[in-house]
C-alpha atoms as a PDB file:
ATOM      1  CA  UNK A   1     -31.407  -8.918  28.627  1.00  0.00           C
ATOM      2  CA  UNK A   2     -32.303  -6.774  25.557  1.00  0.00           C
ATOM      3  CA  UNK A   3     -36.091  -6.191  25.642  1.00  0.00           C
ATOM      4  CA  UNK A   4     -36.278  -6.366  21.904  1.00  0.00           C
ATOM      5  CA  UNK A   5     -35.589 -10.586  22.173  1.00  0.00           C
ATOM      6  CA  UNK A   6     -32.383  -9.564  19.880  1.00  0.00           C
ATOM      7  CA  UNK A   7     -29.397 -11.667  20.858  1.00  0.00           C
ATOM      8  CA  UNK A   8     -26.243  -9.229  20.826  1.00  0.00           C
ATOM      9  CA  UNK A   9     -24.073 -10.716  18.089  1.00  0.00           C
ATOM     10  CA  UNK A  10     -19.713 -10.048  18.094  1.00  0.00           C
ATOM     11  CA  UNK A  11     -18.765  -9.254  14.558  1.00  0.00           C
ATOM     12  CA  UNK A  12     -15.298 -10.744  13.762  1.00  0.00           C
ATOM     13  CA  UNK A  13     -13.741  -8.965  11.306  1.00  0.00           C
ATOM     14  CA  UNK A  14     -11.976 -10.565   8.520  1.00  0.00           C
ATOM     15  CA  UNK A  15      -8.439 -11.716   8.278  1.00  0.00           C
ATOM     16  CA  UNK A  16      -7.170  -9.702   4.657  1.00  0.00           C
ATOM     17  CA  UNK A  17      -6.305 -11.978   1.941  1.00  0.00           C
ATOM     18  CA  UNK A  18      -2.966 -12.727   2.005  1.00  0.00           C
ATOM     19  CA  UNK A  19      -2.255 -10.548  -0.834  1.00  0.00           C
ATOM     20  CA  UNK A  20      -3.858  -7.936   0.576  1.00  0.00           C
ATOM     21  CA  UNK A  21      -1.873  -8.507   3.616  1.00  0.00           C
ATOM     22  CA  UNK A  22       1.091  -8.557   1.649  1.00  0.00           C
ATOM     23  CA  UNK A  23       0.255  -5.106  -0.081  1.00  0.00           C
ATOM     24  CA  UNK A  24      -0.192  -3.820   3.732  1.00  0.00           C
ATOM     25  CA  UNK A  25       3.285  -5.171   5.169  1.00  0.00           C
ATOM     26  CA  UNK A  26       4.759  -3.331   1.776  1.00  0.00           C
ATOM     27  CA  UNK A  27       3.108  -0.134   2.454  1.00  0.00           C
ATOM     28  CA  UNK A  28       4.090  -0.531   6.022  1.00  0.00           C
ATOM     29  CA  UNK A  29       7.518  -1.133   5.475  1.00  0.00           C
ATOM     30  CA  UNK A  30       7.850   1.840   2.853  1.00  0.00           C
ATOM     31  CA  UNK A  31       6.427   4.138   5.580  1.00  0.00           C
ATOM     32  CA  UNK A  32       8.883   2.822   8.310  1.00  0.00           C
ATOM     33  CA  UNK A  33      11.457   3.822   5.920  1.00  0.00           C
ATOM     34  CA  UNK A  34      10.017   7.270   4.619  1.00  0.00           C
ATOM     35  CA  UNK A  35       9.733   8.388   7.911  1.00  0.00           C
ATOM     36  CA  UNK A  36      13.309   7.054   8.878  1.00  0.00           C
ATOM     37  CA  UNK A  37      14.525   8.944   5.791  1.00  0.00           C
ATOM     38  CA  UNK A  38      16.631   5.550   5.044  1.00  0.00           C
ATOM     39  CA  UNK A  39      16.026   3.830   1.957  1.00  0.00           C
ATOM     40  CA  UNK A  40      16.755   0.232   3.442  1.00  0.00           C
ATOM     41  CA  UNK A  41      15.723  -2.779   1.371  1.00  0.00           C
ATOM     42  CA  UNK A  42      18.315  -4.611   3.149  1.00  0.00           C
ATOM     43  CA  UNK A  43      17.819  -8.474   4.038  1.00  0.00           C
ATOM     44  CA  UNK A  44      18.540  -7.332   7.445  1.00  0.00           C
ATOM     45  CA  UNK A  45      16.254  -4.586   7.703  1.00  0.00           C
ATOM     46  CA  UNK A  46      13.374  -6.522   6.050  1.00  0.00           C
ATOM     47  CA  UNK A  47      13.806  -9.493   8.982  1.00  0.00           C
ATOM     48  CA  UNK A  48      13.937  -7.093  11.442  1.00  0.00           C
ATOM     49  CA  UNK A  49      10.471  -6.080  10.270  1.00  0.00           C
ATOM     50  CA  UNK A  50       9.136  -9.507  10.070  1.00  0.00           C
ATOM     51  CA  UNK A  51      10.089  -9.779  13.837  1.00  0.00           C
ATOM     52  CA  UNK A  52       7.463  -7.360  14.486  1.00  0.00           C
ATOM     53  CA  UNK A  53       5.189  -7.440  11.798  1.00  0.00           C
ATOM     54  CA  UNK A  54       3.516 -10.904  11.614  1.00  0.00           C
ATOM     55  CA  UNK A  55       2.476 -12.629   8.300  1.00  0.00           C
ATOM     56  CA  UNK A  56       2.083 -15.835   6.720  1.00  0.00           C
ATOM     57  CA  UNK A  57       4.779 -17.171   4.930  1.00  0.00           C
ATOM     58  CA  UNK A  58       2.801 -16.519   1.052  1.00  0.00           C
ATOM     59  CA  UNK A  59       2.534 -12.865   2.442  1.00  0.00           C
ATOM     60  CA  UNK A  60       5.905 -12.424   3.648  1.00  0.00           C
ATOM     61  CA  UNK A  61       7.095 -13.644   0.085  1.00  0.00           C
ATOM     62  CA  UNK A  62       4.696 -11.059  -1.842  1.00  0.00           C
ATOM     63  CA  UNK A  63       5.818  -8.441  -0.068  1.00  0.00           C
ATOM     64  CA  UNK A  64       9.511  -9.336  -0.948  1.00  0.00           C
ATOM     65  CA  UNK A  65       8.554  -9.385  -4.171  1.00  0.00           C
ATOM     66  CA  UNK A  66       6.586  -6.270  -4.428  1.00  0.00           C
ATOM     67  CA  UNK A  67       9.144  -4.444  -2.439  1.00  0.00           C
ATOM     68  CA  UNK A  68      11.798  -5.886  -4.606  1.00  0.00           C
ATOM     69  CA  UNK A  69      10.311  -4.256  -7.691  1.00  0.00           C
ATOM     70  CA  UNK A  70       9.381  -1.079  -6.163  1.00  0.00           C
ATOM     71  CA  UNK A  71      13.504  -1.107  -5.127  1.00  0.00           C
ATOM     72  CA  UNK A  72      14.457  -1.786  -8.943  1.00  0.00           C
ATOM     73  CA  UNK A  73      11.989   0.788 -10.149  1.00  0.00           C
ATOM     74  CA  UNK A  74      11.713   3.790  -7.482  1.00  0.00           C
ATOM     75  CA  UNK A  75      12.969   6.849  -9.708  1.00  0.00           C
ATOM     76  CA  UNK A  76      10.299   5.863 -12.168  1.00  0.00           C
ATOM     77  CA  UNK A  77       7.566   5.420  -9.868  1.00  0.00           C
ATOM     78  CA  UNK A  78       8.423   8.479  -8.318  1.00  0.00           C
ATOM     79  CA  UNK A  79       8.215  10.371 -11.076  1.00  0.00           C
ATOM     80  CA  UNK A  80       5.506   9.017 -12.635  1.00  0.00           C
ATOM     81  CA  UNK A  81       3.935  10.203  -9.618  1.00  0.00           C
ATOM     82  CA  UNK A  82       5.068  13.657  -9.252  1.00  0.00           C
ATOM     83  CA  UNK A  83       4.328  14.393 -12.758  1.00  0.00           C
ATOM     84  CA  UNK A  84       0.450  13.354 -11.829  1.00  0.00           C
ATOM     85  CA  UNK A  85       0.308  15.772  -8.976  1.00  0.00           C
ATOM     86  CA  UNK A  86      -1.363  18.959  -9.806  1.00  0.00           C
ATOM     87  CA  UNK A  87      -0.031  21.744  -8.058  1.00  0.00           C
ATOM     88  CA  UNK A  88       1.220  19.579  -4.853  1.00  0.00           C
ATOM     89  CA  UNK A  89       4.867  18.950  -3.792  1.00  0.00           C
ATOM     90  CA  UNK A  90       5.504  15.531  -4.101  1.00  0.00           C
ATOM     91  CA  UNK A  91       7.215  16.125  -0.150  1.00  0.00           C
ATOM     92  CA  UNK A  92       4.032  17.669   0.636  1.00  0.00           C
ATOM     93  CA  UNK A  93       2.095  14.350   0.317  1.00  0.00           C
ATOM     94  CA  UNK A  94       1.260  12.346   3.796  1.00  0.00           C
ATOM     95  CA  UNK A  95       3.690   9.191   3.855  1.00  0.00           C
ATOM     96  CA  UNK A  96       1.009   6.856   4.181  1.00  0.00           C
ATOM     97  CA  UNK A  97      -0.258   8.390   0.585  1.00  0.00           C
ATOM     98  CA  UNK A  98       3.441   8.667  -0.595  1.00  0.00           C
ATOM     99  CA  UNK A  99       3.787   5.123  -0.403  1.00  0.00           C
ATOM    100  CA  UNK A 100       0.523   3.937  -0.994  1.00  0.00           C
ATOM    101  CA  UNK A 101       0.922   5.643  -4.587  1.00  0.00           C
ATOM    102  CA  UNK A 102       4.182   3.881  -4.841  1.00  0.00           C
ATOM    103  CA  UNK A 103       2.701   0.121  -4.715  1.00  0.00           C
ATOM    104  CA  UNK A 104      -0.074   1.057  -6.853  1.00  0.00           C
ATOM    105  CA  UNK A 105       2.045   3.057  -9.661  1.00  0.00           C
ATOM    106  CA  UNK A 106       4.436  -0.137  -9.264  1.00  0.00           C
ATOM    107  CA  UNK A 107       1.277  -2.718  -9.771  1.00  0.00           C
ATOM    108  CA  UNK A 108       0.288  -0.939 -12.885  1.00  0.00           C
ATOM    109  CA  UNK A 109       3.140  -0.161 -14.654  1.00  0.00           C
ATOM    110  CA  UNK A 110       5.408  -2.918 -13.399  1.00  0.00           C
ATOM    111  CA  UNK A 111       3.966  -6.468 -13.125  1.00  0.00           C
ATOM    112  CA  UNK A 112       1.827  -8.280 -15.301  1.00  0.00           C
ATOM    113  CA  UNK A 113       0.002 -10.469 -12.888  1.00  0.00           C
ATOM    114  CA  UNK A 114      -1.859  -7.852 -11.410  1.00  0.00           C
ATOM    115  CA  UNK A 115      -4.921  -5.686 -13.604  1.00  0.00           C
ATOM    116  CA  UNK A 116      -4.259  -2.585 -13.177  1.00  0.00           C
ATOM    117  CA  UNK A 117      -8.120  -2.113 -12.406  1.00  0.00           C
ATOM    118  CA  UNK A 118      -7.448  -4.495  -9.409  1.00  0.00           C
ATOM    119  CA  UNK A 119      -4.348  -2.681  -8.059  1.00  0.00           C
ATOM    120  CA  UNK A 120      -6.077   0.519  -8.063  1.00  0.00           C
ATOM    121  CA  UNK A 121      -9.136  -1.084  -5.735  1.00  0.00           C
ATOM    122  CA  UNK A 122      -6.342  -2.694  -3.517  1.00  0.00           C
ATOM    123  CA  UNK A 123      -4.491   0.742  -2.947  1.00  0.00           C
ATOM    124  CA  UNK A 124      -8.254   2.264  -2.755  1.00  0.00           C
ATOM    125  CA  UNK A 125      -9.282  -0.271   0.066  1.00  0.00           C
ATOM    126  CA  UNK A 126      -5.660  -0.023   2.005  1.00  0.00           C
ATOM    127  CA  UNK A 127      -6.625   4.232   1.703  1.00  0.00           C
ATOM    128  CA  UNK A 128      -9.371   3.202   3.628  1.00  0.00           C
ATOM    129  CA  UNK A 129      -7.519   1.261   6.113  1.00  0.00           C
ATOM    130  CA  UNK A 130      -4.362   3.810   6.613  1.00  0.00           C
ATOM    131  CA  UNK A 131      -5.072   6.850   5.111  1.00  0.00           C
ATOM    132  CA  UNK A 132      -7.281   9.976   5.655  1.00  0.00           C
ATOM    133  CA  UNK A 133     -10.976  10.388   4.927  1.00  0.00           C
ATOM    134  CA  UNK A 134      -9.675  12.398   1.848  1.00  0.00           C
ATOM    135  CA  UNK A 135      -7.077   9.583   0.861  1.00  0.00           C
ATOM    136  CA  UNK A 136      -9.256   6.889  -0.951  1.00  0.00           C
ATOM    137  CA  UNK A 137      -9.978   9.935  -3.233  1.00  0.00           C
ATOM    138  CA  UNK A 138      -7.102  11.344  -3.839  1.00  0.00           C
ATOM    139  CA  UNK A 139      -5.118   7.747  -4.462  1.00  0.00           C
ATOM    140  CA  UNK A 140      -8.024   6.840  -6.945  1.00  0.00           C
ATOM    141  CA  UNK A 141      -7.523  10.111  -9.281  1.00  0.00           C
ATOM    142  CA  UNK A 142      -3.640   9.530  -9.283  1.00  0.00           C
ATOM    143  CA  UNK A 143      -3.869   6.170  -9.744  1.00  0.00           C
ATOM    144  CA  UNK A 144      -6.477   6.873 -12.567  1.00  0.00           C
ATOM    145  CA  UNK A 145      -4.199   9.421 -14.293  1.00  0.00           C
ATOM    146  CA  UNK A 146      -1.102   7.038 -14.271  1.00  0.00           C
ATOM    147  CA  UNK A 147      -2.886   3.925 -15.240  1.00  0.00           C
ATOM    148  CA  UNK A 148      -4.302   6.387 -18.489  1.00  0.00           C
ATOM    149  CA  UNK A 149      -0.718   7.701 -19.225  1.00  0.00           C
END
């Protein structure tokens, strides 16, 4: 028994949002193919993930459609990205960074439903999660520079 009278508590941590858990499958399924060095947006592929990556239905969906529109807009996100970087090699970057910068360049420059302001804190917060100590950073002042261009 704690001498203090203090009852030990369990802290349960949060289930994400689901569009914060679709944001995660996306960047997950980015890095599975960055690392594969396939670029596979194919129905099959994307199943195959959902066999091992669980998610409710509305996050499953959001993540079709962000990957969808990262698909349809890659070379521009990519270089919108690359021209950002000051003195780094866009290969150089980490691929959790790679394609964390990828959703959020697509969020801001590509949908409508989204403020930018809010994609930038979702990318910032899913840094946190996946990325290095230095990554919330570094995401935020790309992020920042492409949202001002």
């Amino acid at each position: 028994m704690d001498s203090s009278g203090k009852s030990e508590r369990k802290s349960k941590k949060k289930a994400p949002s689901p569009r914060r858990d679709g944001r995660e499958a996306a960047v997950q399924y980015l890095y599975g193919n960055d690392i594969s060095g396939e670029v596979d947006f194919s129905p099959e592929r994307v199943a195959e993930f959902w066999e091992i990556r669980l998610a409710k239905s509305f996050a499953q969906e959001f993540t079709a459609e962000l990957l969808g529109g990262i698909q349809d807009h890659l070379p521009e996100i990519d270089r919108a990205i690359r021209e950002r970087l000051d003195n780094f090699a866009f290969e150089r970057l980490t691929a959790v960074d790679r394609n964390i910068l990828r959703l959020g360049t697509y969020e801001i420059r590509f949908t409508d439903h989204i403020p930018p302001q809010a994609a930038i804190n979702e990318a910032i917060e899913i840094a946190k999660r996946f990325g290095t100590e230095e990554s919330p950073g570094f995401i935020n002042g790309i992020l920042d520079k492409i949202l001002k261009s």
